[in-house]
Protein backbone atom coordinates (compact mmCIF):
# COMPACT_ATOMS: atom_id res chain seq x y z
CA UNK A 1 -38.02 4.80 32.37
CA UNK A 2 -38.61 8.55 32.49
CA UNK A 3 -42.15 9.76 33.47
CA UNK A 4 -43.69 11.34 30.50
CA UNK A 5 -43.90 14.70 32.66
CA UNK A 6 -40.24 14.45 32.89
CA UNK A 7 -37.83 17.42 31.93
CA UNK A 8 -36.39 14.88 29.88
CA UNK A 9 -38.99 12.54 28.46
CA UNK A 10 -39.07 14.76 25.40
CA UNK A 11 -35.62 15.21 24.56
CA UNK A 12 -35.55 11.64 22.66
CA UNK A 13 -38.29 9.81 20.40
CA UNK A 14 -39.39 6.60 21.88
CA UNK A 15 -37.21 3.38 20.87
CA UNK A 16 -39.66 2.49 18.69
CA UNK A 17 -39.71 5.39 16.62
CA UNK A 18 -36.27 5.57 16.50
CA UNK A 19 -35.82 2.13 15.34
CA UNK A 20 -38.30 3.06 12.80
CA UNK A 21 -35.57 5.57 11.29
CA UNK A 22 -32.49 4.57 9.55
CA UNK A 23 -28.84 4.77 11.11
CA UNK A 24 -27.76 6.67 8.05
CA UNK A 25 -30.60 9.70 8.54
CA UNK A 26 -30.23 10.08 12.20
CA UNK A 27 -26.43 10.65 11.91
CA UNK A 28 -27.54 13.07 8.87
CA UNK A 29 -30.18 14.71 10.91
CA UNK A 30 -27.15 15.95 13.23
CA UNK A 31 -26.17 19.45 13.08
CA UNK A 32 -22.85 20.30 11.73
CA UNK A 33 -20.13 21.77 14.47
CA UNK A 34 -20.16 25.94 14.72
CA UNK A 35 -17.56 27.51 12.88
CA UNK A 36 -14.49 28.71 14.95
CA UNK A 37 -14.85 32.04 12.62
CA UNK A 38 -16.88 33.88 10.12
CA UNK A 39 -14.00 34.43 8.44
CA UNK A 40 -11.25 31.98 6.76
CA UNK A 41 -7.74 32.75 8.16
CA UNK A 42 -6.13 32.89 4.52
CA UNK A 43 -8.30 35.98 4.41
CA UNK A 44 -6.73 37.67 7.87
CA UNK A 45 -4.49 40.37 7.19
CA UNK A 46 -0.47 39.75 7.64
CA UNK A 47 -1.22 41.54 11.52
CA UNK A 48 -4.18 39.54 12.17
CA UNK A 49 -2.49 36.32 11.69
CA UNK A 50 0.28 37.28 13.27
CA UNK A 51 -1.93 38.39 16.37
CA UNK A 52 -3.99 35.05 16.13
CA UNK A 53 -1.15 33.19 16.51
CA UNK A 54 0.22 34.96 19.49
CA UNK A 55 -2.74 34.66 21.20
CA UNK A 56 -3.38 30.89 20.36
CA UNK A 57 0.49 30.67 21.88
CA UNK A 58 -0.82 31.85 24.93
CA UNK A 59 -3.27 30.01 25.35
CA UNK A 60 -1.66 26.91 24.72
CA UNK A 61 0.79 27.37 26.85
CA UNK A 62 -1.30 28.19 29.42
CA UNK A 63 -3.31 25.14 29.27
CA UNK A 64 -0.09 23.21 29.70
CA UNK A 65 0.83 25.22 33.11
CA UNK A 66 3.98 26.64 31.46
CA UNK A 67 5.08 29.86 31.84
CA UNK A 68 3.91 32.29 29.52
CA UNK A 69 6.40 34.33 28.02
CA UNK A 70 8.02 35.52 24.63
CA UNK A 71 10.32 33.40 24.37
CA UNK A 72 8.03 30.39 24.85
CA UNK A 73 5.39 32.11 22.54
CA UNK A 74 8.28 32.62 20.06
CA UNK A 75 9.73 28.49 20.00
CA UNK A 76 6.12 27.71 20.00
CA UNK A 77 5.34 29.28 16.92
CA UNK A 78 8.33 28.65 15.40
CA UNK A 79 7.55 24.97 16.52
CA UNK A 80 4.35 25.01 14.55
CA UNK A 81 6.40 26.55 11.45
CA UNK A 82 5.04 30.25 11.27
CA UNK A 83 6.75 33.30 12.59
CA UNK A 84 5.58 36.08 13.66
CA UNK A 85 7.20 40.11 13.59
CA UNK A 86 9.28 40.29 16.77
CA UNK A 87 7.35 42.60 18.32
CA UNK A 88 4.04 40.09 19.19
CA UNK A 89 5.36 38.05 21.96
């Protein structure tokens, strides 16, 4: 049991008072995820795309400990089925 001058004794409503709410309102009374953007990507430009998916390329291979280069940016996209003007990767 947390003391109640804990750092963390108010960060959750005593059982009791949670019991007293339904299941169905405290999963409601979450807040939604952030957005990744502000703006859709049907919206991006042809470039913009283009440059997003270059750059999630990169990452992604990164995170895997590959090699980061063209031609691995290039089968990667093509992999997801886009494509890119050649000069991006």
């Amino acid at each position: 049991i947390l003391a109640q001058g804990s750092r963390h004794a108010s960060r959750c409503p005593p059982a009791r008072a949670r019991a007293a709410i339904p299941r169905a309102a405290q999963a409601s009374s979450r807040a939604a995820p952030p957005a990744m953007a502000n703006v859709p990507v049907s919206e991006l430009s042809k470039e913009q795309q283009d440059e997003l998916l270059c750059t999630y390329a990169a990452l992604i291979l990164h995170d895997d400990g590959a090699d980061v280069t063209a031609q691995g940016m290039t089968n990667l996209i093509k992999a997801a089925g886009c494509s890119v003007e050649a000069y991006w990767p």
